[in-house]
N, C-alpha and C. Protein backbone atom coordinates (compact mmCIF):
# COMPACT_ATOMS: atom_id res chain seq x y z
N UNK A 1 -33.41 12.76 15.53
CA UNK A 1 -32.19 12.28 14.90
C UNK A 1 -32.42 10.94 14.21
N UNK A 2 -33.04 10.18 14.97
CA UNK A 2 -33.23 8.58 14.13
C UNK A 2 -34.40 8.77 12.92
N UNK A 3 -35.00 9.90 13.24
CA UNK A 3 -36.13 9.69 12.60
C UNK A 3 -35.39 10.22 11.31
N UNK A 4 -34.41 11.26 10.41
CA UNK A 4 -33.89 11.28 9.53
C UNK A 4 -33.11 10.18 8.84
N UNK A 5 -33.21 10.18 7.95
CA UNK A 5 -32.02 9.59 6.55
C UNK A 5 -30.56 9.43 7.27
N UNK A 6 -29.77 8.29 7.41
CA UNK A 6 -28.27 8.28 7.41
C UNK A 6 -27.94 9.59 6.49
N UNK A 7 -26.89 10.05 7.03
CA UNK A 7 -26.23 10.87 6.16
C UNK A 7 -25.16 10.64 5.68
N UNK A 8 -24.31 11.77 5.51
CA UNK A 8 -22.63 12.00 4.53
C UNK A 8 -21.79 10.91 5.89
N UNK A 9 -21.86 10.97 7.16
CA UNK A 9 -21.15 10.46 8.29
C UNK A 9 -20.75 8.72 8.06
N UNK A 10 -22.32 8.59 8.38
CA UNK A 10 -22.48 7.36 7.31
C UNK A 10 -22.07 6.35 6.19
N UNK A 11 -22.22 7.17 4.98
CA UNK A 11 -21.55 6.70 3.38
C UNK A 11 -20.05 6.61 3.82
N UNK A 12 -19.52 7.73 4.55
CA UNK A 12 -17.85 7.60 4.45
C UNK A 12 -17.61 6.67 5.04
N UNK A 13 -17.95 5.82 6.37
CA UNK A 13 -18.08 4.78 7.05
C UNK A 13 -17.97 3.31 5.94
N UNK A 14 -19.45 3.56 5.53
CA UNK A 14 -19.45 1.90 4.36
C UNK A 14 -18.42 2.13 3.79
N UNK A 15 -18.51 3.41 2.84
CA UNK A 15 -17.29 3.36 1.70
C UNK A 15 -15.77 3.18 2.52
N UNK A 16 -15.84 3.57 3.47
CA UNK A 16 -14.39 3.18 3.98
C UNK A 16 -13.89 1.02 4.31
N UNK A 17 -15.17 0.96 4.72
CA UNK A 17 -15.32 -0.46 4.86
C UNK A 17 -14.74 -0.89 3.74
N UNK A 18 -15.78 -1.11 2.30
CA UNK A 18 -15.42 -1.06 1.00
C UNK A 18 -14.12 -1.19 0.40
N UNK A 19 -13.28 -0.08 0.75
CA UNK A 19 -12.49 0.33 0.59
C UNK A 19 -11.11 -0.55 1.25
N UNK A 20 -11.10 -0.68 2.13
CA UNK A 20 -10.12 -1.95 2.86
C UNK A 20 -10.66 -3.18 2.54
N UNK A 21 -11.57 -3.59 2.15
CA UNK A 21 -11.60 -4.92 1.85
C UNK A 21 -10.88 -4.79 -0.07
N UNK A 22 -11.32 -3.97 -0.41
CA UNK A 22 -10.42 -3.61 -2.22
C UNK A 22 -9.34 -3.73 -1.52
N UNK A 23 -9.25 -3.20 -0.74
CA UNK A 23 -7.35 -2.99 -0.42
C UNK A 23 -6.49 -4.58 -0.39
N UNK A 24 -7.52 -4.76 0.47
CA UNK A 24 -6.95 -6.67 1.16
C UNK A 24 -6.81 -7.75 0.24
N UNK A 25 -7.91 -7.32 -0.35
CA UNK A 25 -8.20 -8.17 -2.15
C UNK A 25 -7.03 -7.41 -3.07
N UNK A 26 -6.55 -6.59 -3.09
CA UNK A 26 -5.32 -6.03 -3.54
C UNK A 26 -4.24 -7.14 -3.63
N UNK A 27 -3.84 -7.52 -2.87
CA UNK A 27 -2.75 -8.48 -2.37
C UNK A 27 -2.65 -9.59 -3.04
N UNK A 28 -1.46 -10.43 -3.18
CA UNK A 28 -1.44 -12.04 -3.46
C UNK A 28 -2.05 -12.66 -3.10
N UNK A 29 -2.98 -13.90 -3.70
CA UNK A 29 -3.31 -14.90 -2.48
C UNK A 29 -4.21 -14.82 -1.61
N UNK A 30 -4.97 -13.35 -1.74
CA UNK A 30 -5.96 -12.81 -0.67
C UNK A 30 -6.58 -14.40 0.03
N UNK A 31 -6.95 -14.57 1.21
CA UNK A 31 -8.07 -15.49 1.82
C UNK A 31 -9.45 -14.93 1.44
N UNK A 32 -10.22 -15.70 0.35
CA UNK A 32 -11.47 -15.63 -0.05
C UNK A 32 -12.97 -15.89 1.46
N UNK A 33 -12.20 -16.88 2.18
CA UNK A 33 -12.99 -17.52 3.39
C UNK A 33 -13.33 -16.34 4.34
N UNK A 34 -11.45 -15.72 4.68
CA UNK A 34 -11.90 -15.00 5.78
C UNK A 34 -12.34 -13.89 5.59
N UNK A 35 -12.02 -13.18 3.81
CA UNK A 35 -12.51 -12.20 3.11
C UNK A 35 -14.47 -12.15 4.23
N UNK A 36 -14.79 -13.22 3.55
CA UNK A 36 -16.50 -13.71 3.41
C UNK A 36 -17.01 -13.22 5.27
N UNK A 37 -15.88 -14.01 6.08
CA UNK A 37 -16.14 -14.20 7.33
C UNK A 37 -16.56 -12.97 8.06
N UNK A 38 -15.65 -12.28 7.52
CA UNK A 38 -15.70 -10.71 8.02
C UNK A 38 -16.14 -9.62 7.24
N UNK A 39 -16.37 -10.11 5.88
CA UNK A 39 -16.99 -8.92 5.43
C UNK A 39 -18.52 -8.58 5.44
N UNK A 40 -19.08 -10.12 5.02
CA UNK A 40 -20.64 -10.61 5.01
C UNK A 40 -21.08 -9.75 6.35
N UNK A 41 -20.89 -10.03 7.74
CA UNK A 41 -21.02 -9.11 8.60
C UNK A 41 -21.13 -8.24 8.59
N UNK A 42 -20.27 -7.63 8.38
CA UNK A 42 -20.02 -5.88 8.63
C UNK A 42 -20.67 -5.79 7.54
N UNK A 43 -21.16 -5.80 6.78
CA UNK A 43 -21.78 -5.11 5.03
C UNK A 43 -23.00 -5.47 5.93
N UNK A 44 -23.81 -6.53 6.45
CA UNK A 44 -24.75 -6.76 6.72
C UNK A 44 -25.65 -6.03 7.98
N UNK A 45 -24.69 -5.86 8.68
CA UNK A 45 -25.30 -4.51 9.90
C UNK A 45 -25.19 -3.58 9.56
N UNK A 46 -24.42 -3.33 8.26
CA UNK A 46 -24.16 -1.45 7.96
C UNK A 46 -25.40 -1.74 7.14
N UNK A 47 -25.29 -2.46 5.96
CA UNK A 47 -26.57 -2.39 5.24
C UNK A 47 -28.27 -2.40 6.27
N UNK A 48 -28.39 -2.99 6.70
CA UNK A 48 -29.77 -3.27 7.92
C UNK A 48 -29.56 -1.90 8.70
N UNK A 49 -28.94 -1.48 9.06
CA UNK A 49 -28.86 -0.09 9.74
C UNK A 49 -29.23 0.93 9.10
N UNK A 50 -29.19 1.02 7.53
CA UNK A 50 -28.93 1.95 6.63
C UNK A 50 -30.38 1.99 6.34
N UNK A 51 -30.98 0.80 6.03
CA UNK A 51 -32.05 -0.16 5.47
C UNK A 51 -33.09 0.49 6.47
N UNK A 52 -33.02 0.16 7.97
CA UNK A 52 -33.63 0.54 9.04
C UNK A 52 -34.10 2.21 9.37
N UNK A 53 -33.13 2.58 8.81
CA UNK A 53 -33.33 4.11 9.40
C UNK A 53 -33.85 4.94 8.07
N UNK A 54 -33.19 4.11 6.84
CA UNK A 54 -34.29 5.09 5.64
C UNK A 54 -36.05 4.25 5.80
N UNK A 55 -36.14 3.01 6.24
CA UNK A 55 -37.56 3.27 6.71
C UNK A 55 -38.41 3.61 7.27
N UNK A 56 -37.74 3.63 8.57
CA UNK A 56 -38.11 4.51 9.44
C UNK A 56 -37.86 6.19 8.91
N UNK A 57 -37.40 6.77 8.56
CA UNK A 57 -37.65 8.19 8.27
C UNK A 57 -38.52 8.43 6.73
N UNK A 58 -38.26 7.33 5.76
CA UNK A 58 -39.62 7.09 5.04
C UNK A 58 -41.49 7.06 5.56
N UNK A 59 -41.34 6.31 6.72
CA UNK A 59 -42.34 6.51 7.33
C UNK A 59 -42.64 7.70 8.02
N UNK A 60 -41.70 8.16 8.53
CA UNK A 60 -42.14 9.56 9.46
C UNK A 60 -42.24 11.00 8.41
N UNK A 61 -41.76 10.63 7.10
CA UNK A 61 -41.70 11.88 6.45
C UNK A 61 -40.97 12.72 6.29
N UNK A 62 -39.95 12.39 6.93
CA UNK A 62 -38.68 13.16 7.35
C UNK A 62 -37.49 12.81 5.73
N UNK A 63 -37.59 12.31 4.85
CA UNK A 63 -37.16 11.72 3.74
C UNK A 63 -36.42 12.99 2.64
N UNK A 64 -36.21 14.24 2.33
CA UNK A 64 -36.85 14.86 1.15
C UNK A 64 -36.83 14.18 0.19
N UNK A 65 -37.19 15.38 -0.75
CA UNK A 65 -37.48 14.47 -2.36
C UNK A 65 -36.54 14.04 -3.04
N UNK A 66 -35.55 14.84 -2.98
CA UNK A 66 -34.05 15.33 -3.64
C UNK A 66 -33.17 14.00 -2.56
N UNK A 67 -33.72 13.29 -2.08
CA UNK A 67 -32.89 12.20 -1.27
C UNK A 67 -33.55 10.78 -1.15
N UNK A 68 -34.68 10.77 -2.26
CA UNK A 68 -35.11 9.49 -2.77
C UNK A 68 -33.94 8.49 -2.73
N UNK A 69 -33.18 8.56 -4.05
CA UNK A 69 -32.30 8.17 -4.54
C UNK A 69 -31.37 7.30 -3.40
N UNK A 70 -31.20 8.25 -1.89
CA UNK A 70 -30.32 7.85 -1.04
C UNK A 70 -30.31 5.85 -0.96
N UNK A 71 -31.25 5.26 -1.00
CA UNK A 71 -31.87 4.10 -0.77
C UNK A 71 -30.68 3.09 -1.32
N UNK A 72 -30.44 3.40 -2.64
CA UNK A 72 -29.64 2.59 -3.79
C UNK A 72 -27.85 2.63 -3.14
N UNK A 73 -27.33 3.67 -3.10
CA UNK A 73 -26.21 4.01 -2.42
C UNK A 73 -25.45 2.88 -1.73
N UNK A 74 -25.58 2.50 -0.68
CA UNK A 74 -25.15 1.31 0.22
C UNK A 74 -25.10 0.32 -1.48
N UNK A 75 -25.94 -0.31 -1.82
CA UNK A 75 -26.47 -1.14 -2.29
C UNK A 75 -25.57 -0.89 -3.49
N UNK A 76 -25.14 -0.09 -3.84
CA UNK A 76 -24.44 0.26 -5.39
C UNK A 76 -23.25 -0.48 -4.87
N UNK A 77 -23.00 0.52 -4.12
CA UNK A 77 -21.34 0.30 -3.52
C UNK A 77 -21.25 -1.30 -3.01
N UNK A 78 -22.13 -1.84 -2.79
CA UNK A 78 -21.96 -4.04 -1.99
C UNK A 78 -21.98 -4.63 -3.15
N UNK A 79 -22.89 -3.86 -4.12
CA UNK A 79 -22.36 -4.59 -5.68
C UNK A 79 -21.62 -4.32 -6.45
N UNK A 80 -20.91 -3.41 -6.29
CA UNK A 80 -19.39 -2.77 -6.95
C UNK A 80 -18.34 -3.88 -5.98
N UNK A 81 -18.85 -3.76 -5.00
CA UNK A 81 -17.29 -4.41 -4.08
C UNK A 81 -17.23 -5.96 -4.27
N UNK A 82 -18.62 -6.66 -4.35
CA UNK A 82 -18.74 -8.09 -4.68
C UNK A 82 -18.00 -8.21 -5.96
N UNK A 83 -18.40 -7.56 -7.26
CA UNK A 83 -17.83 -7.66 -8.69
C UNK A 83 -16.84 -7.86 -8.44
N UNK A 84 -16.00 -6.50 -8.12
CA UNK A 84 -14.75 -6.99 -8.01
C UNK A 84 -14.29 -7.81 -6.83
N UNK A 85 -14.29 -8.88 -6.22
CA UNK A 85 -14.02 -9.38 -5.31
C UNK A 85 -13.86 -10.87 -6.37
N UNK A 86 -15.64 -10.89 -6.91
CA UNK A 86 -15.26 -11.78 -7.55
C UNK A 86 -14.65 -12.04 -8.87
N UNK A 87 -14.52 -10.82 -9.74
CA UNK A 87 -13.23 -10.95 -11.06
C UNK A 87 -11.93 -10.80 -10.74
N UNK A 88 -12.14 -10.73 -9.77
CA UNK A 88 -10.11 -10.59 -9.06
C UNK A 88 -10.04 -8.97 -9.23
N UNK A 89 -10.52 -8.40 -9.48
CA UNK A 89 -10.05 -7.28 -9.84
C UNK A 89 -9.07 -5.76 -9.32
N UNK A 90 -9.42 -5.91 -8.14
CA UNK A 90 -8.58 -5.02 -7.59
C UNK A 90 -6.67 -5.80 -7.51
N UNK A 91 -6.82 -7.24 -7.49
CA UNK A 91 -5.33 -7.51 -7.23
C UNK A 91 -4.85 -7.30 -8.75
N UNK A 92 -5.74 -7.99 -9.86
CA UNK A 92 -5.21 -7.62 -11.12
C UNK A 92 -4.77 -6.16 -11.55
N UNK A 93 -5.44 -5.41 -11.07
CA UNK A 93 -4.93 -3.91 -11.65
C UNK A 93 -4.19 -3.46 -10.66
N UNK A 94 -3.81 -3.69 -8.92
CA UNK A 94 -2.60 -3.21 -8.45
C UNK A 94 -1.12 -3.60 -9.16
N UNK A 95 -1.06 -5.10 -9.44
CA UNK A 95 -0.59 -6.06 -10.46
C UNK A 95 -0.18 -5.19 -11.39
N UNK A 96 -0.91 -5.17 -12.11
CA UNK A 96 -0.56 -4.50 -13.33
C UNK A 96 0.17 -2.85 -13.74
N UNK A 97 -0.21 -2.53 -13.18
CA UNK A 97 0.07 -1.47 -12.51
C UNK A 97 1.76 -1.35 -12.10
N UNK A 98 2.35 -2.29 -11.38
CA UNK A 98 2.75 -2.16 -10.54
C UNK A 98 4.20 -3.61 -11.12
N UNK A 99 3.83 -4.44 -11.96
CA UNK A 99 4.47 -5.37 -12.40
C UNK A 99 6.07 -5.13 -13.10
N UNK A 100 5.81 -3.99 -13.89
CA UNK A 100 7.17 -3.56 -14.35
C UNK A 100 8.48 -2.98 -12.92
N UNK A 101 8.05 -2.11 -11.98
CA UNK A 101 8.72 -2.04 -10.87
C UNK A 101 8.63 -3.43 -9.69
N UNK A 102 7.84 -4.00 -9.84
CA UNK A 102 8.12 -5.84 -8.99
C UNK A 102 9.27 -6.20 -10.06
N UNK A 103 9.04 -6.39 -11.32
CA UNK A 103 10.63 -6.64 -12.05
C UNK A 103 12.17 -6.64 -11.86
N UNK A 104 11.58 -5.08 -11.71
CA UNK A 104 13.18 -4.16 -11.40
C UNK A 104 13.36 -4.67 -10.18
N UNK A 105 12.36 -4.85 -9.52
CA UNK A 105 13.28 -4.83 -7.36
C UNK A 105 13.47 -6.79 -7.82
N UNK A 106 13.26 -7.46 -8.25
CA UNK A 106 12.76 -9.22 -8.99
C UNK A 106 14.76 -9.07 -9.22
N UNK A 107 15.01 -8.13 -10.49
CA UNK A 107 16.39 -8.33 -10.97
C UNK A 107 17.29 -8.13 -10.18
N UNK A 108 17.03 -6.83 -9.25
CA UNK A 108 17.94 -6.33 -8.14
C UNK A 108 18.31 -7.41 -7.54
N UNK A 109 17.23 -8.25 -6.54
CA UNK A 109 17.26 -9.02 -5.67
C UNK A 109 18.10 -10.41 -6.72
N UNK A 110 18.26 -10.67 -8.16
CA UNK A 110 19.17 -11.74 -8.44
C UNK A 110 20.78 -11.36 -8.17
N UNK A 111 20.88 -10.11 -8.51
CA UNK A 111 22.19 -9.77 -8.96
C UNK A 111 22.74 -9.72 -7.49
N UNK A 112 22.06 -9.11 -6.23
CA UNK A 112 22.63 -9.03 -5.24
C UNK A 112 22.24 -10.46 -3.83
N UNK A 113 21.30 -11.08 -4.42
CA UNK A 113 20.74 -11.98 -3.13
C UNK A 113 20.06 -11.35 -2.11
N UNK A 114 20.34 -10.23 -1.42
CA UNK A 114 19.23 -9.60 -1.10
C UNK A 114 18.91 -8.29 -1.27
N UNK A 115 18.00 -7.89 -0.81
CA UNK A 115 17.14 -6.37 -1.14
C UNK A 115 16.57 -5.43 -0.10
N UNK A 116 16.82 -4.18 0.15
CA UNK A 116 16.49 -3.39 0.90
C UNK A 116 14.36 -3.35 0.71
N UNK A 117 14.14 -3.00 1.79
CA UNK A 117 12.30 -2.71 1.78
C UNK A 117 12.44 -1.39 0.93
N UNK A 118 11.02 -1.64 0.14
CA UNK A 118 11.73 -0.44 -0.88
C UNK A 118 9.58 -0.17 -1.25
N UNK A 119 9.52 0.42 -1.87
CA UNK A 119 7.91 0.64 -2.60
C UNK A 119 8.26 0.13 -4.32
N UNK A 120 7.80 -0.95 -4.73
CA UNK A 120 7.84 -1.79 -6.36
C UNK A 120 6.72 -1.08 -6.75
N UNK A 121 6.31 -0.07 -7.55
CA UNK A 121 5.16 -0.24 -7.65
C UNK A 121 4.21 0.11 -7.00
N UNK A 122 3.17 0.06 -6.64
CA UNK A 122 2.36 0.61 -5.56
C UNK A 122 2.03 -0.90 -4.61
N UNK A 123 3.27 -1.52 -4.58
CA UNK A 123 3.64 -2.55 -3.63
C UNK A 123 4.72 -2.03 -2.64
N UNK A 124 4.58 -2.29 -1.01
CA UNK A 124 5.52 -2.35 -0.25
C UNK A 124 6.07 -3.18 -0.13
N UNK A 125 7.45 -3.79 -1.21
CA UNK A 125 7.96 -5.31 -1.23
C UNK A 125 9.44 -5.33 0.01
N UNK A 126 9.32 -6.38 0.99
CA UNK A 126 10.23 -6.43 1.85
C UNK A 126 11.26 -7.78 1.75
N UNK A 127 12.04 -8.40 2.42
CA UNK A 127 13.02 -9.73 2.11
C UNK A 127 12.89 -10.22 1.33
N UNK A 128 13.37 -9.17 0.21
CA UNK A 128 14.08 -10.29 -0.85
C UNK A 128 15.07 -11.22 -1.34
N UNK A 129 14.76 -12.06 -1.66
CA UNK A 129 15.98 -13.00 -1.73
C UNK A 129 16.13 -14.15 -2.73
N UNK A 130 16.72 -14.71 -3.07
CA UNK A 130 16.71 -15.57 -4.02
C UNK A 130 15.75 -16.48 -3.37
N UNK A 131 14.83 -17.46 -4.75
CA UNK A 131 13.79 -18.34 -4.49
C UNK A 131 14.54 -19.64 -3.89
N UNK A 132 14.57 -20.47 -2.80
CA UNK A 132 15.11 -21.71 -2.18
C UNK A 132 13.47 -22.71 -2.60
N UNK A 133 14.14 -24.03 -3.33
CA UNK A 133 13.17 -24.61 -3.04
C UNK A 133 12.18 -25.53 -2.03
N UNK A 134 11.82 -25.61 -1.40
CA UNK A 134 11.11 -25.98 0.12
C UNK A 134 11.61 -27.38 0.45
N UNK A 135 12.00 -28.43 -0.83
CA UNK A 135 12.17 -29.52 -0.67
C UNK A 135 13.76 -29.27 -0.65
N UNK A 136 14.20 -29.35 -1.72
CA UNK A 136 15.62 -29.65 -1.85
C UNK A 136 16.43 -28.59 -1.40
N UNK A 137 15.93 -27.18 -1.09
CA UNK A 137 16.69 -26.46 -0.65
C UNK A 137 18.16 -25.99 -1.50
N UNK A 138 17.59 -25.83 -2.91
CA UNK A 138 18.20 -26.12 -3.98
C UNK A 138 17.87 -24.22 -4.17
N UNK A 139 18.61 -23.78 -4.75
CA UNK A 139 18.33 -21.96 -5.12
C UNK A 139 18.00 -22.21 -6.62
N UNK A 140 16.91 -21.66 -7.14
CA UNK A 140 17.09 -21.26 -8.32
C UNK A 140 17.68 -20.21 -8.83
N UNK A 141 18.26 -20.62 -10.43
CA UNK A 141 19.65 -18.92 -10.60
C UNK A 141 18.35 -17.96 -10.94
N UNK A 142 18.71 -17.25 -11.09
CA UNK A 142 18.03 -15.82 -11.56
C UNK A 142 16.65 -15.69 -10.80
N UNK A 143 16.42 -16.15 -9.84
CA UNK A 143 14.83 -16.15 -9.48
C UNK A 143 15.11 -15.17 -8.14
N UNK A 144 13.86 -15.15 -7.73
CA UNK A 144 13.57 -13.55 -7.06
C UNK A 144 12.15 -14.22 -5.65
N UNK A 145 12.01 -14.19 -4.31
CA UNK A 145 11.32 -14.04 -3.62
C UNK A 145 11.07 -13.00 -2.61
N UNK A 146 9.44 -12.48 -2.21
CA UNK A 146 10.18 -11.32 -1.45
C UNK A 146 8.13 -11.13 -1.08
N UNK A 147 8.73 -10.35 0.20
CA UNK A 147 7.01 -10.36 0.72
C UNK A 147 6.41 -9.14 0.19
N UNK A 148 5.38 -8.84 0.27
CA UNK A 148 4.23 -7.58 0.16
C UNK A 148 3.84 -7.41 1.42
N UNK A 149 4.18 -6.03 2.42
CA UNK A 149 3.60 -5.75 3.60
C UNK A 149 2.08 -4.30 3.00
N UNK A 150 1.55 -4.39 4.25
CA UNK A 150 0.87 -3.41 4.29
C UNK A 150 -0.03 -3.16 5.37
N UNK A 151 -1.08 -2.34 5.55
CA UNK A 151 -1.64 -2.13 6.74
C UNK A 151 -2.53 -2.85 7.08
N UNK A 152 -3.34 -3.54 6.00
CA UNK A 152 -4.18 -4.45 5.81
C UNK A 152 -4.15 -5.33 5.54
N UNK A 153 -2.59 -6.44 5.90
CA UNK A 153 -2.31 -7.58 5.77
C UNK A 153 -1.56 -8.11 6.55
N UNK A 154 -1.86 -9.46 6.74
CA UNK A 154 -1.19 -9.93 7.96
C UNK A 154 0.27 -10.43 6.72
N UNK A 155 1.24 -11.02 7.31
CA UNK A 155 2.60 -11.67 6.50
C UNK A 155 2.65 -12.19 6.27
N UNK A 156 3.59 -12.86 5.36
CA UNK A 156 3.37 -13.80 4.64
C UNK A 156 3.37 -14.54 3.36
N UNK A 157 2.79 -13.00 2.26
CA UNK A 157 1.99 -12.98 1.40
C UNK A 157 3.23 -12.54 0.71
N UNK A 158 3.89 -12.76 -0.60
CA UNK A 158 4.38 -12.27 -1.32
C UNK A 158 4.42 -12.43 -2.96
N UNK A 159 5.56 -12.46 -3.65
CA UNK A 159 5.52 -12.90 -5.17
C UNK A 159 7.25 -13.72 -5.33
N UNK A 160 6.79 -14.62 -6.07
CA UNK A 160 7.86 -15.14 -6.69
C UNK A 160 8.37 -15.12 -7.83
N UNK A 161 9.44 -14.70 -8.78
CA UNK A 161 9.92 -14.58 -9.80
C UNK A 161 10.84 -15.43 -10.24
N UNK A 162 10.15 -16.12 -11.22
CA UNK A 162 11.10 -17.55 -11.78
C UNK A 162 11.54 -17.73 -13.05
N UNK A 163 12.42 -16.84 -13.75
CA UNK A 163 12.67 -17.56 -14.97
C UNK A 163 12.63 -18.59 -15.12
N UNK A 164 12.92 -19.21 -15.00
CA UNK A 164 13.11 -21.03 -15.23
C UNK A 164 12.27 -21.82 -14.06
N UNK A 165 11.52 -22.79 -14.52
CA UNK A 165 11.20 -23.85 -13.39
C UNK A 165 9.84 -23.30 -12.48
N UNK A 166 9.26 -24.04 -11.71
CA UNK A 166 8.37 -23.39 -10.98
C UNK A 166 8.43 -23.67 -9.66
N UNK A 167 7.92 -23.13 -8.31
CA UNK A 167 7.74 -23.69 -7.37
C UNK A 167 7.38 -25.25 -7.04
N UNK A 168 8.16 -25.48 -6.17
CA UNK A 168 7.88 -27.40 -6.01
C UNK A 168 6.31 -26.98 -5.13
N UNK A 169 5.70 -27.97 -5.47
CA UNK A 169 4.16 -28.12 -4.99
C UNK A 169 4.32 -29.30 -4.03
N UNK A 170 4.79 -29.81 -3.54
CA UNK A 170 5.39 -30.03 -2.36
C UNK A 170 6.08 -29.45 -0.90
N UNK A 171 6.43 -28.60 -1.32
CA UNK A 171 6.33 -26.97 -0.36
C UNK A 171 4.94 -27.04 0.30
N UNK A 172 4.02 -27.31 -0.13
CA UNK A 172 3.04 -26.91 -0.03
C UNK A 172 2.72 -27.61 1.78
N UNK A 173 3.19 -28.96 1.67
CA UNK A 173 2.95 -29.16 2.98
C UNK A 173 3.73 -28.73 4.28
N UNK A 174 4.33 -27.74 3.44
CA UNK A 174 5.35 -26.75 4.67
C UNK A 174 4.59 -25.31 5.36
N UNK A 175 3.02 -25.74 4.72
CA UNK A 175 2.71 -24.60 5.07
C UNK A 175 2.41 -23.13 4.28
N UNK A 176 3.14 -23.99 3.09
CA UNK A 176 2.84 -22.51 1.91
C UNK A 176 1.72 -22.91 0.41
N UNK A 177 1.12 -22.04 0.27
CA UNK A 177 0.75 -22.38 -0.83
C UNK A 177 1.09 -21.03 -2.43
N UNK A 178 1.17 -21.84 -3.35
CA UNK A 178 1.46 -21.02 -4.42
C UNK A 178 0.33 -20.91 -5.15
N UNK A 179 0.55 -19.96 -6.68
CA UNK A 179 -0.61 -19.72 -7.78
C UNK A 179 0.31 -18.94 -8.58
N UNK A 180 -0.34 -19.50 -10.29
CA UNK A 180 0.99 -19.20 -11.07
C UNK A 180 -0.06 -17.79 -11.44
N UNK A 181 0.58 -16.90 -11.43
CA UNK A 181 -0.04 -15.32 -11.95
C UNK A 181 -0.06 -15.33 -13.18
N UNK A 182 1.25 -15.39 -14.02
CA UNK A 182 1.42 -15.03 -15.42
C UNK A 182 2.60 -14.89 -15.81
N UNK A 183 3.26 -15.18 -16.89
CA UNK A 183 4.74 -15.41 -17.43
C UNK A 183 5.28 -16.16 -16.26
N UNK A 184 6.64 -15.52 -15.58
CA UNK A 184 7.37 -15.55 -14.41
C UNK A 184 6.85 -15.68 -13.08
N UNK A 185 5.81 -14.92 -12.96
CA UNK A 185 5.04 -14.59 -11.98
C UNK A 185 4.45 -15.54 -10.93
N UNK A 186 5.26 -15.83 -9.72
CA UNK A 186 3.74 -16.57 -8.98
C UNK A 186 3.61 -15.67 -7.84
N UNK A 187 2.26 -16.16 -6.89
CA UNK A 187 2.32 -15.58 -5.77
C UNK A 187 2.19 -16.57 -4.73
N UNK A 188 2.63 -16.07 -3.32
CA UNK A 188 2.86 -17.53 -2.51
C UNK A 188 2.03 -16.63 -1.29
N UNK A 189 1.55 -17.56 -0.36
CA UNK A 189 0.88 -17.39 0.78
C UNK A 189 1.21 -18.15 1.96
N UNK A 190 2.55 -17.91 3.24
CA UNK A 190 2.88 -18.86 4.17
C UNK A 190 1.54 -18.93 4.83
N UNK A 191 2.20 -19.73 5.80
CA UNK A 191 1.08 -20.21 7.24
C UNK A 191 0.28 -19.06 7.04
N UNK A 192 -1.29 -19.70 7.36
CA UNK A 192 -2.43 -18.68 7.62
C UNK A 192 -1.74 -17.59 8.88
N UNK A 193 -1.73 -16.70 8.62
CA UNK A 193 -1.62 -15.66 9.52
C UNK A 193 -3.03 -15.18 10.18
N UNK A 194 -3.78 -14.02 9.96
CA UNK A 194 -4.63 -13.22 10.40
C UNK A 194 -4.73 -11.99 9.61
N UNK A 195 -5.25 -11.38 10.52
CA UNK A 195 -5.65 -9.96 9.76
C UNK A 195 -4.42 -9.15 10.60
């Protein structure tokens, strides 16, 4: 058994790894640190495991020909997932994607003050409510706050919608931090949570 090639059991394993960290990087605000903390790891024993056992069955012969190729695999997929990790890319295209319905639930939540948990988009957006500012506790009119849940995120994490004005950056020592997305758009990140 060791002496063969990882197989199909295997790939679905990394690629699933892969795959939740795109997911997590999906989100507002993702944590780049703890992204690193926990992913560098796990990529690094799956890779060395992967690494380990196609040499070892390289050596024993046990390899076929038609499964050369297997080698690159792991290695495709840690440099597909780095790229996008580092062009932003998976949050930009859930974003985008997904920006015209954050709108609609954005307007809902002015006209009524708050908002039922609903799917925006291929966002699960929950408490919405008009934006309060952290300092003055002042509402902005027409503005929109409201979280993004999911399975792969701790809370916290949401978007803010501001016609007018921006988040006070003074908030900030309450524990939250912001980032302006684009037009209207920001995204906010409370207290470090977890995974």
């Amino acid at each position: 058994m060791i002496s063969k090639p990882p197989g199909l059991p295997f790939l679905i394993v990394f690629s699933a790894v892969a795959a939740i960290i795109l997911i997590r990087a999906s989100y507002p605000l993702w944590d780049e640190i703890e992204m690193i903390l926990i992913g560098i790891p796990v990529g690094l024993i799956l890779l060395t495991y992967w690494a380990g056992r196609m040499v070892w069955a390289d050596h024993r012969g046990t390899v076929p020909d038609g499964l050369k190729y297997r080698w690159i695999l792991p290695f495709f997929i840690s440099g597909g997932v780095m790229l996008a990790l580092f062009t932003d890319a998976p949050f930009w295209i859930r974003f985008t994607i997904s920006e015209s319905s954050l709108e609609a639930y954005a307007k809902a939540v002015t006209s009524s003050d708050k908002a039922p948990c609903q799917w925006a988009g291929l966002y699960h957006v929950c408490g919405g409510s008009r934006y309060h500012d952290g300092v003055t506790d002042e509402v902005l009119p027409d503005s929109a706050r409201f979280e993004v849940r999911g399975w792969f995120l701790g809370g916290g994490k949401g978007f803010i919608w501001l016609p007018t004005g921006e988040p006070n950056d003074i908030a900030g020592e309450y524990g939250e931090s912001y980032s302006h997305l684009k037009d209207r758009w920001y995204g906010y990140a409370g207290p470090r949570g977890g995974w």
